[in-house]
C-alpha atoms as a PDB file:
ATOM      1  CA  UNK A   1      -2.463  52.262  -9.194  1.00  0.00           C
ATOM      2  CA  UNK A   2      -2.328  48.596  -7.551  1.00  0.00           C
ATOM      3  CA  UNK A   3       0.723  47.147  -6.234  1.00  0.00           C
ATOM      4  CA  UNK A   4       1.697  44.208  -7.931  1.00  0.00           C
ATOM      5  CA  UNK A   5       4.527  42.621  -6.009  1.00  0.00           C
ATOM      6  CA  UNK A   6       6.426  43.223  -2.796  1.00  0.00           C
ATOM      7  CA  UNK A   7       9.137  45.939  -2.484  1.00  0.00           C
ATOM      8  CA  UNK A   8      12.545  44.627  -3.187  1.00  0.00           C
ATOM      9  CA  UNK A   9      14.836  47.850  -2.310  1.00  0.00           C
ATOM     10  CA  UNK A  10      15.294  49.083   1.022  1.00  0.00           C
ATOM     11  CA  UNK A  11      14.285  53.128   2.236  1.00  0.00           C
ATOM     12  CA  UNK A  12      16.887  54.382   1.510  1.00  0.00           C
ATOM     13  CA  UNK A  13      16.338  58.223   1.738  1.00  0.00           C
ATOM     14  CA  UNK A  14      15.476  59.171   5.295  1.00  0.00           C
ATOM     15  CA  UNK A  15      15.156  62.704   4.895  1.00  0.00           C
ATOM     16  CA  UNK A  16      14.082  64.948   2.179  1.00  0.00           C
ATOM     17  CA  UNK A  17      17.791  67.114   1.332  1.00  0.00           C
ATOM     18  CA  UNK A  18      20.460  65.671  -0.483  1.00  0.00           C
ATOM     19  CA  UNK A  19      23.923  66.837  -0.769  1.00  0.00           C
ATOM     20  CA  UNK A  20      25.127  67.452  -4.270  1.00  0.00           C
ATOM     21  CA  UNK A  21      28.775  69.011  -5.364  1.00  0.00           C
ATOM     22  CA  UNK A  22      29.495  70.305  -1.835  1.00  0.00           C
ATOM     23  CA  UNK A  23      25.855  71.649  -1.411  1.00  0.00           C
ATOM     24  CA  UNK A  24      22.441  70.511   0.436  1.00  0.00           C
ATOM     25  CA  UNK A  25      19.596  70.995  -1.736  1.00  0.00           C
ATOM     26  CA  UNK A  26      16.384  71.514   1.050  1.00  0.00           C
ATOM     27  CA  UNK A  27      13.656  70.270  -1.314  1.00  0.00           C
ATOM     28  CA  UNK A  28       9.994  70.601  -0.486  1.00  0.00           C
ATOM     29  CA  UNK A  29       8.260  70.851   2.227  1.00  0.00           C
ATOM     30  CA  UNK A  30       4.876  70.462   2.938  1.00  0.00           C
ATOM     31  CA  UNK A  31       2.634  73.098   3.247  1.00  0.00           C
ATOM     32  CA  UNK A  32      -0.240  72.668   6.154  1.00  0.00           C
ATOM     33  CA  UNK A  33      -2.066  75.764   5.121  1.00  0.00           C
ATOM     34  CA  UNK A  34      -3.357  74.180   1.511  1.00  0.00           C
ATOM     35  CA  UNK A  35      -6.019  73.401   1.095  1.00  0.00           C
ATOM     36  CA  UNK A  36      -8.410  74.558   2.537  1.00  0.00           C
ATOM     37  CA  UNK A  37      -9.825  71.501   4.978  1.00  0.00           C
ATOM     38  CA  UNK A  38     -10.423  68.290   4.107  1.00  0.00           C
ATOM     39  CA  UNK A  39     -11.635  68.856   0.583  1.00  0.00           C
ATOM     40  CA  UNK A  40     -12.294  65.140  -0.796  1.00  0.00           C
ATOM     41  CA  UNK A  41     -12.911  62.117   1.032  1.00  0.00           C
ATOM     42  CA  UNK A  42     -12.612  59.802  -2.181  1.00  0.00           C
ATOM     43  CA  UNK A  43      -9.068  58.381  -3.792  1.00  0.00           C
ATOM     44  CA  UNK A  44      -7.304  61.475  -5.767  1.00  0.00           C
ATOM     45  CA  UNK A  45      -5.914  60.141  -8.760  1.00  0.00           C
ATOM     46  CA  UNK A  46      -4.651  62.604 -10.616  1.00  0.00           C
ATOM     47  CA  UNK A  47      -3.613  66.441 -10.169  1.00  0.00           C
ATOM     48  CA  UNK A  48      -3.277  69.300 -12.494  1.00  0.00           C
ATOM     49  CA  UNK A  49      -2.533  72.956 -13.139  1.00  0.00           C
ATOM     50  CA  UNK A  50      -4.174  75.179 -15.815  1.00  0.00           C
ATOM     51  CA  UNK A  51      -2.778  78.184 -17.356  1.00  0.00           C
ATOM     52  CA  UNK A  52      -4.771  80.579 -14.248  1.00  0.00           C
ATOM     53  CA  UNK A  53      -3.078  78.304 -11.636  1.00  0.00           C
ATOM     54  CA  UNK A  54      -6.129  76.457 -10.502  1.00  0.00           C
ATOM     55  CA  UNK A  55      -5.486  72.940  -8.927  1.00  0.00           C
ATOM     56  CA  UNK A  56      -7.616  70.563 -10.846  1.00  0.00           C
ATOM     57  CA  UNK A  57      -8.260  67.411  -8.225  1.00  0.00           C
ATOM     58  CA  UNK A  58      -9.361  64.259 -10.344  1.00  0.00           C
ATOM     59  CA  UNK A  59     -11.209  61.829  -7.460  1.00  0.00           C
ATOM     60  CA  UNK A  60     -12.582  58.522  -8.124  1.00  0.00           C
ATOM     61  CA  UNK A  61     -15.835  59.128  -5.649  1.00  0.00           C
ATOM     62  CA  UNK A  62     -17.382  56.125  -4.630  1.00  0.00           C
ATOM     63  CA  UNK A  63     -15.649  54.144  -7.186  1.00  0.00           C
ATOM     64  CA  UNK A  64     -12.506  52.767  -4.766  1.00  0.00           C
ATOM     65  CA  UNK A  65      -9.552  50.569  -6.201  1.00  0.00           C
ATOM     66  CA  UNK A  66      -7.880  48.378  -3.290  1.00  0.00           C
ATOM     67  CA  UNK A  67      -5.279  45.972  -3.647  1.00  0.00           C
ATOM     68  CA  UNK A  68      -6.502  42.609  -5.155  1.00  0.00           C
ATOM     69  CA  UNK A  69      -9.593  43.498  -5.582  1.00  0.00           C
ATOM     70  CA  UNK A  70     -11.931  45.198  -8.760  1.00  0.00           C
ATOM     71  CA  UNK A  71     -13.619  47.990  -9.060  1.00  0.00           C
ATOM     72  CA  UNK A  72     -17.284  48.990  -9.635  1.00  0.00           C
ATOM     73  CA  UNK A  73     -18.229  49.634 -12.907  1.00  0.00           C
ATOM     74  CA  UNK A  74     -21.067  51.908 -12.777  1.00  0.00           C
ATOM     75  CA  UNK A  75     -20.219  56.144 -13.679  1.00  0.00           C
ATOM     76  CA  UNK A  76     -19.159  57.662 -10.394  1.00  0.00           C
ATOM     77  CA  UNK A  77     -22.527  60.032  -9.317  1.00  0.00           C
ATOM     78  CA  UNK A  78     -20.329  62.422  -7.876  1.00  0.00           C
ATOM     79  CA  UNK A  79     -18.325  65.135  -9.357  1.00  0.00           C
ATOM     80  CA  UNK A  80     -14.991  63.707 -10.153  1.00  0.00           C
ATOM     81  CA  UNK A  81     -12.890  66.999 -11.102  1.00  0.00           C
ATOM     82  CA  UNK A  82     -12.783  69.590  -8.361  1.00  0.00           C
ATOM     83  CA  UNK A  83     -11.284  73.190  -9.057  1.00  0.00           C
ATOM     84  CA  UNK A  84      -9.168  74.355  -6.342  1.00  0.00           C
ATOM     85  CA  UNK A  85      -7.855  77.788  -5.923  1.00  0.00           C
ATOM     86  CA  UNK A  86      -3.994  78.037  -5.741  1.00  0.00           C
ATOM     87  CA  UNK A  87      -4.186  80.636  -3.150  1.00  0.00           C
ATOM     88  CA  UNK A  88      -7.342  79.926  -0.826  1.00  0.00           C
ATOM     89  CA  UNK A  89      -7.081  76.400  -1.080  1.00  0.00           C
ATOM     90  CA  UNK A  90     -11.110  76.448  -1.634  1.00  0.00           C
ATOM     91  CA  UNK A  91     -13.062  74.430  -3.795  1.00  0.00           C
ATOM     92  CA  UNK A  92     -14.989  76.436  -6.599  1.00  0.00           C
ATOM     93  CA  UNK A  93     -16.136  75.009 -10.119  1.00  0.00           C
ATOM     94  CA  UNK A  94     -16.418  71.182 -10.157  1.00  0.00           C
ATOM     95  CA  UNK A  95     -17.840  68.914 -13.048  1.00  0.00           C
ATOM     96  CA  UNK A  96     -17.842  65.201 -14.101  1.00  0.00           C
ATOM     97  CA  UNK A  97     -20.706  63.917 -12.464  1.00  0.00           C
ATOM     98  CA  UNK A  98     -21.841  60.694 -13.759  1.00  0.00           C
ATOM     99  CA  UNK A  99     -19.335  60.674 -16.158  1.00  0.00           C
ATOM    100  CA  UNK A 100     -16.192  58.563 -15.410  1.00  0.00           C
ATOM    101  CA  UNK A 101     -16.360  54.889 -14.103  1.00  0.00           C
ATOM    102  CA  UNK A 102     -12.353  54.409 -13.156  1.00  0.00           C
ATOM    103  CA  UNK A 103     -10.220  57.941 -13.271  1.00  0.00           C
ATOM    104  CA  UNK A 104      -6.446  57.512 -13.617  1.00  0.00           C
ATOM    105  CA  UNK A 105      -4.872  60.916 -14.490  1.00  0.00           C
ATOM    106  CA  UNK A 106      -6.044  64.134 -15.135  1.00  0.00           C
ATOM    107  CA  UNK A 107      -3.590  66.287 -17.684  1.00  0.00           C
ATOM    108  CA  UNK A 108      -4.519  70.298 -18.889  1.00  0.00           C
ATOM    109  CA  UNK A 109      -3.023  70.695 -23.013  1.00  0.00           C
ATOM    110  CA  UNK A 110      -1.430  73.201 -24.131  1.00  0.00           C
ATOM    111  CA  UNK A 111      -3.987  75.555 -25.468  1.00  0.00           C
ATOM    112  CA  UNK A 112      -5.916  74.789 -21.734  1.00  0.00           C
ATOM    113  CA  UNK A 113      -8.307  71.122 -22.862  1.00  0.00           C
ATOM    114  CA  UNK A 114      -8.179  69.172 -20.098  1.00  0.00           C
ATOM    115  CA  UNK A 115      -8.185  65.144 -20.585  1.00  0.00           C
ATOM    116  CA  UNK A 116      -9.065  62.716 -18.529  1.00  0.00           C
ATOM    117  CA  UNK A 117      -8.031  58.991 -18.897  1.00  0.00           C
ATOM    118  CA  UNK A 118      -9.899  56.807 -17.217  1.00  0.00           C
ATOM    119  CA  UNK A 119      -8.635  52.781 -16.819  1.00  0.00           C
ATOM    120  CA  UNK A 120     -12.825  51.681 -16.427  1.00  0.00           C
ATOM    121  CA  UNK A 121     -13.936  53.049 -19.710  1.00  0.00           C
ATOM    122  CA  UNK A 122     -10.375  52.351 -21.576  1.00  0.00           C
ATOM    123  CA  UNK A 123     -10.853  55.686 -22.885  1.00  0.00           C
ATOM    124  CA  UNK A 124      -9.030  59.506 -22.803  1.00  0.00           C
ATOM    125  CA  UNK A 125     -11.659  61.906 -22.947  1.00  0.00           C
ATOM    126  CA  UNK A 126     -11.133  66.036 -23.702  1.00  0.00           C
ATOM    127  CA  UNK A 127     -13.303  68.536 -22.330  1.00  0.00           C
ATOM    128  CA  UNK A 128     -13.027  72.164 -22.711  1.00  0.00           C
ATOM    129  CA  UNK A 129     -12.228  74.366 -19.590  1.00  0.00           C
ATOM    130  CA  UNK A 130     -15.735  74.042 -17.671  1.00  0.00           C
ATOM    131  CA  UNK A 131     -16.296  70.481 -18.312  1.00  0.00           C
ATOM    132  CA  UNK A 132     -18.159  70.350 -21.473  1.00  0.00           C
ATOM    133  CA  UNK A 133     -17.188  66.898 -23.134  1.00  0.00           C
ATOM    134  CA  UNK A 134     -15.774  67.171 -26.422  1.00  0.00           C
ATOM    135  CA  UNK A 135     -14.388  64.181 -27.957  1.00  0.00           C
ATOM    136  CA  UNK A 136     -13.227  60.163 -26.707  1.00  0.00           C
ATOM    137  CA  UNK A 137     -10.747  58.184 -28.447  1.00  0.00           C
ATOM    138  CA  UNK A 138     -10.448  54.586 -27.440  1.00  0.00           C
ATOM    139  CA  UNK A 139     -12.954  51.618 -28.889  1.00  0.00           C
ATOM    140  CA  UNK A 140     -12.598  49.062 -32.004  1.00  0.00           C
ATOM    141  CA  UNK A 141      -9.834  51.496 -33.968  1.00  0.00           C
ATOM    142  CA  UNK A 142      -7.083  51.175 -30.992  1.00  0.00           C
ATOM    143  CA  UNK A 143      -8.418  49.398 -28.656  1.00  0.00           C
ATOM    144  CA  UNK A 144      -6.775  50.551 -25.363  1.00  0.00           C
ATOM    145  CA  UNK A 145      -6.386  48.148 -22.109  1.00  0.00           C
ATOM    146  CA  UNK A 146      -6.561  49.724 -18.893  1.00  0.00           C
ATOM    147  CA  UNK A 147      -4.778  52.911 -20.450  1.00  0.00           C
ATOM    148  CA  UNK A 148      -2.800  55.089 -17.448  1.00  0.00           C
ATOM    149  CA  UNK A 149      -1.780  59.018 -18.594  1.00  0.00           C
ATOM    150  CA  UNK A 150      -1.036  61.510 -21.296  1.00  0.00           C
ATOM    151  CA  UNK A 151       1.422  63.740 -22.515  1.00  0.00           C
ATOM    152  CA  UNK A 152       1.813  65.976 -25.701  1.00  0.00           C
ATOM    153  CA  UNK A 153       4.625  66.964 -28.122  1.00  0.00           C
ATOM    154  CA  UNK A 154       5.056  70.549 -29.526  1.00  0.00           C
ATOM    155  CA  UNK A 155       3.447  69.891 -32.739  1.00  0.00           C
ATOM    156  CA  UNK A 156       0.170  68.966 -30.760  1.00  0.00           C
ATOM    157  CA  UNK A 157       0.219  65.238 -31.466  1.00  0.00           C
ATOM    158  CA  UNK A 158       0.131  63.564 -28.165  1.00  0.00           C
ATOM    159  CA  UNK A 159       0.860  59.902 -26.373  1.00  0.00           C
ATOM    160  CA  UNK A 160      -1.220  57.322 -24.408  1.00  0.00           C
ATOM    161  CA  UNK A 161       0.960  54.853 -21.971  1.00  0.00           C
ATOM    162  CA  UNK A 162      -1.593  52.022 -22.517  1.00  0.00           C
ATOM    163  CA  UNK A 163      -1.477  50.847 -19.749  1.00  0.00           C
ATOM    164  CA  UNK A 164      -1.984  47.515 -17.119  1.00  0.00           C
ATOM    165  CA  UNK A 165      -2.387  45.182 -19.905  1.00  0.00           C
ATOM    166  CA  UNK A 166      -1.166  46.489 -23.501  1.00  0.00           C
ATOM    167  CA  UNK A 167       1.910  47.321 -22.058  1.00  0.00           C
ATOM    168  CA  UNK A 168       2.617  50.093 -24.931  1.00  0.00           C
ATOM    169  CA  UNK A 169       2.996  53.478 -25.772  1.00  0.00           C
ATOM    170  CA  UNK A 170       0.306  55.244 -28.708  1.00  0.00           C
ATOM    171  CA  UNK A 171       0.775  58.182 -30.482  1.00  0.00           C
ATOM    172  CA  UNK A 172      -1.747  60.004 -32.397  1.00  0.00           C
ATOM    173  CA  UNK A 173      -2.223  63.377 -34.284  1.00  0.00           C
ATOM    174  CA  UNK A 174      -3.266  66.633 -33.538  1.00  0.00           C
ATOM    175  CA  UNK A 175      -6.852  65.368 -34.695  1.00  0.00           C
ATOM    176  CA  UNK A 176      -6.839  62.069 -33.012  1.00  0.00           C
ATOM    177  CA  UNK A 177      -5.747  60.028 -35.474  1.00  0.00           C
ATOM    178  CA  UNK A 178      -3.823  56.875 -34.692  1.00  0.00           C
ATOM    179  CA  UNK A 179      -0.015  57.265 -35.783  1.00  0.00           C
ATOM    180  CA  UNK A 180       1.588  54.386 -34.631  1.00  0.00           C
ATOM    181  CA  UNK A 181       1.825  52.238 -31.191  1.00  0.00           C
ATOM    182  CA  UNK A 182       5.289  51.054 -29.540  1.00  0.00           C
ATOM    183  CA  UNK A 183       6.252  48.643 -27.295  1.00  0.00           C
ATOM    184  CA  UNK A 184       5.610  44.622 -25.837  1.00  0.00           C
ATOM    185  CA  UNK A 185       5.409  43.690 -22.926  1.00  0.00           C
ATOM    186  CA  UNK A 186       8.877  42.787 -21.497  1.00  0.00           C
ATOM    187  CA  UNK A 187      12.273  44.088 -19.588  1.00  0.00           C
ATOM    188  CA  UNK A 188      13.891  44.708 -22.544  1.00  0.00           C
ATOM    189  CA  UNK A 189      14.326  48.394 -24.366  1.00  0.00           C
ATOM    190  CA  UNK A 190      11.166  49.009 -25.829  1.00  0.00           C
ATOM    191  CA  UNK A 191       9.391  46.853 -23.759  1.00  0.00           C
ATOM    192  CA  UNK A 192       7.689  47.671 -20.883  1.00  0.00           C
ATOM    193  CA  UNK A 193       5.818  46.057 -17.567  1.00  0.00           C
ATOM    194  CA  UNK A 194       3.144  48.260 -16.613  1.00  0.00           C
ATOM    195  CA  UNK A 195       3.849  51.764 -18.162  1.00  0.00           C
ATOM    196  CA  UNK A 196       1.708  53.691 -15.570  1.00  0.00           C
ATOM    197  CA  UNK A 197       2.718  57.448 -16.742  1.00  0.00           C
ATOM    198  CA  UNK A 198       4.081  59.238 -20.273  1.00  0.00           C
ATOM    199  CA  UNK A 199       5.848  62.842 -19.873  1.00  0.00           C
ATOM    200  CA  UNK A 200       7.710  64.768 -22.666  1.00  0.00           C
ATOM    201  CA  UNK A 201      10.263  67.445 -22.746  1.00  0.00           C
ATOM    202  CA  UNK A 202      10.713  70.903 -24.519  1.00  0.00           C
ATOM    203  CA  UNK A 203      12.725  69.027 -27.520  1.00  0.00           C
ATOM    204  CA  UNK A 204       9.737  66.653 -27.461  1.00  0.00           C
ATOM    205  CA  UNK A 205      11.694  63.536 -25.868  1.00  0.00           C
ATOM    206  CA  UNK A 206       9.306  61.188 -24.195  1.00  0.00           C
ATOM    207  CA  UNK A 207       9.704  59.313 -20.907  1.00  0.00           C
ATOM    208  CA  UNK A 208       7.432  56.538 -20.155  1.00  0.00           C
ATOM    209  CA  UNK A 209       7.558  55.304 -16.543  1.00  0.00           C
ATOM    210  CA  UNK A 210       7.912  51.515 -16.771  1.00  0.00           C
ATOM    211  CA  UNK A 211       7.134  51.052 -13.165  1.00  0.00           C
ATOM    212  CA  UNK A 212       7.662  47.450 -12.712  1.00  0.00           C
ATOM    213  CA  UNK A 213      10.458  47.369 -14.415  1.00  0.00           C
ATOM    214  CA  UNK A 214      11.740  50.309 -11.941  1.00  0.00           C
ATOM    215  CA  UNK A 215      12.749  52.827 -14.387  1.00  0.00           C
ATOM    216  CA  UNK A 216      12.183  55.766 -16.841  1.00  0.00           C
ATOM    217  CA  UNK A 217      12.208  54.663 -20.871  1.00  0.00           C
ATOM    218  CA  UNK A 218      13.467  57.993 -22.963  1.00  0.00           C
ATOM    219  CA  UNK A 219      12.162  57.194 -26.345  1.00  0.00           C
ATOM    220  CA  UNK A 220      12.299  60.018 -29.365  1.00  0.00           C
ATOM    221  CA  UNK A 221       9.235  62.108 -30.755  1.00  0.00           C
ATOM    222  CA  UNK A 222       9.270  58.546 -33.518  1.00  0.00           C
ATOM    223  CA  UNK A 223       9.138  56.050 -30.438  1.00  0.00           C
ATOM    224  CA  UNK A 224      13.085  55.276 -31.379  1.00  0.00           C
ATOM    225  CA  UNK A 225      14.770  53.941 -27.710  1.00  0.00           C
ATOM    226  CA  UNK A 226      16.819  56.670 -26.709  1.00  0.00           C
ATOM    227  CA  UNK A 227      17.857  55.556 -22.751  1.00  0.00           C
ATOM    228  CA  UNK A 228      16.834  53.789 -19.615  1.00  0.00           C
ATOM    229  CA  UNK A 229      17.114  55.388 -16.169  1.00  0.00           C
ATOM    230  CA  UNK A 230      17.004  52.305 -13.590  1.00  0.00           C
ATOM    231  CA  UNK A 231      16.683  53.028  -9.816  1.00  0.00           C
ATOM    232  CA  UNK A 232      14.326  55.326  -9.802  1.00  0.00           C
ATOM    233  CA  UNK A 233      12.255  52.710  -7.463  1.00  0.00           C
ATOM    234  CA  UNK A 234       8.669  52.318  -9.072  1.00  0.00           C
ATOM    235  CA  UNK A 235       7.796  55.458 -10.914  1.00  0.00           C
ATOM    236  CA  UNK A 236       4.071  56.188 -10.319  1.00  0.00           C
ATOM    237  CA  UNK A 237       3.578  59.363 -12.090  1.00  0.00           C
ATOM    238  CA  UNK A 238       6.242  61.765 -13.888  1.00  0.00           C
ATOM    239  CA  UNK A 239       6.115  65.014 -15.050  1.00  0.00           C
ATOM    240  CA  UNK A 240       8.035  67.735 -16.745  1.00  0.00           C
ATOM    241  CA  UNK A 241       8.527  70.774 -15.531  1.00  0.00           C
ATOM    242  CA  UNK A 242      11.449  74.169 -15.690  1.00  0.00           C
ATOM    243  CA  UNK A 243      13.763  71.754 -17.514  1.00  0.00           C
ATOM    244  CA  UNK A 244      13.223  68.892 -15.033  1.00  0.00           C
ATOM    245  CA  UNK A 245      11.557  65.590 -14.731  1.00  0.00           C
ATOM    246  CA  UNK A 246       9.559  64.940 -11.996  1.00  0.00           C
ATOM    247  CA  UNK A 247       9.245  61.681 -10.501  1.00  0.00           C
ATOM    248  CA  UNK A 248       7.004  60.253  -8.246  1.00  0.00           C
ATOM    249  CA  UNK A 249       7.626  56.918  -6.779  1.00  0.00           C
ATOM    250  CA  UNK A 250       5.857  54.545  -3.874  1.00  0.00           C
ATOM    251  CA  UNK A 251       7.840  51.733  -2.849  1.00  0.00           C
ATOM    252  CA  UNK A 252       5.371  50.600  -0.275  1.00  0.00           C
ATOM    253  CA  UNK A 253       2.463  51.599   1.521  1.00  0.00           C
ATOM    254  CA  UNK A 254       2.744  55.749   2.748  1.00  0.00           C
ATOM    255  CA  UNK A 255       6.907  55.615   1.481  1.00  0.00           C
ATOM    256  CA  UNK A 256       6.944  57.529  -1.491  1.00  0.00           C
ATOM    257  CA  UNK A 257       8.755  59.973  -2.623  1.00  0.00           C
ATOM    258  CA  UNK A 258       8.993  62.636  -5.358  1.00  0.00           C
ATOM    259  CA  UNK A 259      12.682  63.133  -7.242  1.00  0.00           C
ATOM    260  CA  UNK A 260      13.893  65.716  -9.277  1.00  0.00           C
ATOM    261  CA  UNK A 261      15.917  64.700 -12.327  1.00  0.00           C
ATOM    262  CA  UNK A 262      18.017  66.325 -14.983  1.00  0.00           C
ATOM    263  CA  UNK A 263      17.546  65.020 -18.673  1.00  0.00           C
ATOM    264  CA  UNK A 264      20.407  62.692 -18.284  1.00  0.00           C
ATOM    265  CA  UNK A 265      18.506  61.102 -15.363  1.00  0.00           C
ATOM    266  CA  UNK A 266      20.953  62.297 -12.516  1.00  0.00           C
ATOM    267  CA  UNK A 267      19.186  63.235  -9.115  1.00  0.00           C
ATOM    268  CA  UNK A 268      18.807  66.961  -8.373  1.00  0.00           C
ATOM    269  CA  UNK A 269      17.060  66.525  -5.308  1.00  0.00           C
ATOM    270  CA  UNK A 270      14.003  65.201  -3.910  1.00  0.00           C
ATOM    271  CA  UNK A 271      11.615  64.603  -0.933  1.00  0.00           C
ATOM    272  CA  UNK A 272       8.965  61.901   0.846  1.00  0.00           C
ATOM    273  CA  UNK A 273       5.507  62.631   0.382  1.00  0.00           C
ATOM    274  CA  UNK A 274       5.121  61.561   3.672  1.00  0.00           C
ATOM    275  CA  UNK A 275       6.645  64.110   6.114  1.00  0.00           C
ATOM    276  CA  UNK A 276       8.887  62.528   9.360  1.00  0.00           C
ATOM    277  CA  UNK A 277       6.631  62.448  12.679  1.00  0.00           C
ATOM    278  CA  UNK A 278       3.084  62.748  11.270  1.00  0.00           C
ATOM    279  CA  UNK A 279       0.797  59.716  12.351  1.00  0.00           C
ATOM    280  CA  UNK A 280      -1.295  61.145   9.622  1.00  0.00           C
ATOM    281  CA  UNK A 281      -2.622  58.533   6.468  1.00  0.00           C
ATOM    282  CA  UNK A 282      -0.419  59.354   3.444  1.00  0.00           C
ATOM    283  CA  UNK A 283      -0.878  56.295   1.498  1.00  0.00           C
ATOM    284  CA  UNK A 284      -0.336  55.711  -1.439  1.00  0.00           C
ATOM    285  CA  UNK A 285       0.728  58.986  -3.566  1.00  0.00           C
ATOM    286  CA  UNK A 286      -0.432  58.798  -6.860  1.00  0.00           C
ATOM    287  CA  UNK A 287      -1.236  62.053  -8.688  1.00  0.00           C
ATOM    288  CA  UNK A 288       1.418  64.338  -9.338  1.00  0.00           C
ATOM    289  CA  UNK A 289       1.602  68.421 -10.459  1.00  0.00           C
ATOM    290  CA  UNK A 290       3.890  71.145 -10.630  1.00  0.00           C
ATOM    291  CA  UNK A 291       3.752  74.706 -10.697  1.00  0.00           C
ATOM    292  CA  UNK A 292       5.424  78.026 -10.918  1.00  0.00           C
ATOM    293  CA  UNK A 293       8.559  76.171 -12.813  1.00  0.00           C
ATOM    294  CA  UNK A 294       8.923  73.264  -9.874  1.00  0.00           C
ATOM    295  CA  UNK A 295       8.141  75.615  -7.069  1.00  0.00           C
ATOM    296  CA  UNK A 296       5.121  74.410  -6.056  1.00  0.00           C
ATOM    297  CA  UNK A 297       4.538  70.522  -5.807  1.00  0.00           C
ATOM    298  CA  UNK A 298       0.841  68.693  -6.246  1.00  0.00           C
ATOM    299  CA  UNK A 299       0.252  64.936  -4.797  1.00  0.00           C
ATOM    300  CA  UNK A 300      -2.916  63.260  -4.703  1.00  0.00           C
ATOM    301  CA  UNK A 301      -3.175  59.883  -2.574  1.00  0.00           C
ATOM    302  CA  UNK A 302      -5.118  57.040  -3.573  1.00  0.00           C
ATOM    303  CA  UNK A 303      -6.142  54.059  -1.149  1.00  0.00           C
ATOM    304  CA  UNK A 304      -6.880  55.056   2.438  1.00  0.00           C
ATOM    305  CA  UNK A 305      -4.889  58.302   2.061  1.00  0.00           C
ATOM    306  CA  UNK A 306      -7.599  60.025  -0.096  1.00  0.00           C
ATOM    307  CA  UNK A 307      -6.613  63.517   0.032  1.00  0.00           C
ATOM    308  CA  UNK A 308      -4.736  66.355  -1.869  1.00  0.00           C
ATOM    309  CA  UNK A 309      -1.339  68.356  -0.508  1.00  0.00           C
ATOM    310  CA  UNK A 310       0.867  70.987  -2.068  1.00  0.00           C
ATOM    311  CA  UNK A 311       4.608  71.063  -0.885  1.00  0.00           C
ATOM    312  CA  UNK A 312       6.679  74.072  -1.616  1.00  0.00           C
ATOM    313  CA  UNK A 313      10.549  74.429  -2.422  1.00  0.00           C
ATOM    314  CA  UNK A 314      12.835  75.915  -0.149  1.00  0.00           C
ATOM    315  CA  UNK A 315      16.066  77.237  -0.248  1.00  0.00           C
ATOM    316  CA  UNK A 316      20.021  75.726  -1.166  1.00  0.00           C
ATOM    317  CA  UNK A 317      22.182  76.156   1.922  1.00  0.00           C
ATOM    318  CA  UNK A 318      25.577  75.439   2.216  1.00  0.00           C
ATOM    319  CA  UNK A 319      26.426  71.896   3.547  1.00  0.00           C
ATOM    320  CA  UNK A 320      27.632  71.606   7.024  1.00  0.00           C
END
């Protein structure tokens, strides 16, 4: 979540359309009707969708992480996973109360689990649906450091970017079972320097954001180096979505920006979470969702930000 060094690129995207083979792509746009108020006061972490829609809002409560400085250690009292409705923007269900003691990302599986990984307790934890705990994996058999997200391939195994410290990628079974664990710490292929988010495709192609190393790692469903994708400027959080990879990114302070890639890593389009004019605290994005096939677009902001936004997609128009 922390920002380890200062930013060594300029801002260089001032506005949130690109212009692409004779065409401006008008990319998202944020949407002041959702949600609902000021829904959370506490760092957002992590967003998800289930299979109904709902936004799932992962919140680290009274439990803040600042620059330079720890956290607390004690579980968070307060409900850490909010259920938002897509359309209302309204709070309803919420669970995790006393539960978590540093959230990180929130993902939903495939057949609708959601897991939780939480940096704190160097754990990912499922629970069903409601909330209802249902297994941990992290302790003396693997042994995770500060791990950061979670991602799973078709067969139902899944991967664990592990994390601040182990600087590695795990993979285990279906069952939890520990399959094998890639990566050193390094700039080198196969290593990494803080991998702080794991996404993988439809063909089961994983991409590990190596975000001090500023760029995307494409490694095979066997953890075999496939490519690196450089300037892509700190990747926080990625996710795939209607044949795309998602990329969110935070050079500094309230710059970041989400991009839109193709699987051979070329920009599509993209947007600042942070929309032009607003004196408005968008901090530090962090969590990252996406809906309706990259139509609808999820941040949650960490530091002083500390809120949730959606931003929707508009339309292509011809370049003037």
């Amino acid at each position: 979540m922390l920002p380890t060094k200062p930013t060594r690129r300029d801002w260089l995207l001032a506005s949130a359309a690109i212009t692409l083979a004779g065409r401006r792509l008008i990319a998202h746009d944020l949407d002041p009707s959702w949600p609902a108020g000021r829904i959370v006061q506490a760092q957002v972490s992590g967003v998800a969708v289930d299979g109904e829609g709902r936004v799932l809002v992962l919140n680290r409560g009274e439990n803040h992480w600042m620059p330079q400085g720890a956290f607390k250690r004690q579980k968070i009292k307060e409900s850490a996973v909010l259920l938002v409705d897509p359309d209302s923007g309204k709070v309803g269900a919420t669970w995790g109360a006393g539960t978590f003691i540093m959230p990180h990302q929130i993902v939903v599986a495939p057949g609708g689990n959601v897991w939780v990984v939480d940096v704190g307790l160097h754990q990912v934890i499922e629970f069903d649906p409601e909330g209802k705990k249902l297994r941990s994996i992290g302790g003396p058999k693997v042994r995770f450091n500060m791990p950061t997200d979670l991602a799973f391939l078709s067969d139902g195994s899944f991967v664990v970017s592990d994390g601040y410290l182990n600087s590695r990628v795990v993979k285990f079974s279906a069952d939890g079972k520990l399959v094998a664990a890639w990566g050193t710490k390094g700039s080198r292929p196969l290593q990494f320097n803080v991998p702080h988010s794991v996404a993988v495709d439809d063909r089961d192609r994983i991409y590990v954001a190596d975000r001090e190393n500023d760029r995307i790692q494409v490694l095979d469903a066997d953890g075999r180096f496939l490519a690196a994708w450089t300037d892509v400027d700190r990747p926080i959080t990625a996710r795939y979505a209607g044949d795309s990879l998602f990329v969110l990114s935070n050079l500094d302070a309230d710059r970041g920006i989400v991009r839109r890639l193709d699987l051979q890593g070329r920009v599509l389009d993209s947007f600042p979470t942070k929309p032009a004019g607003t004196t408005e605290d968008f901090e530090w994005p962090h969590g990252l969702a996406v809906a309706a096939g990259g139509q609808d677009v999820y941040v949650g902001f960490t530091l002083t930000g500390r809120r949730v936004h959606r931003y929707r997609s508009g339309d292509a128009t011809r370049a003037e």
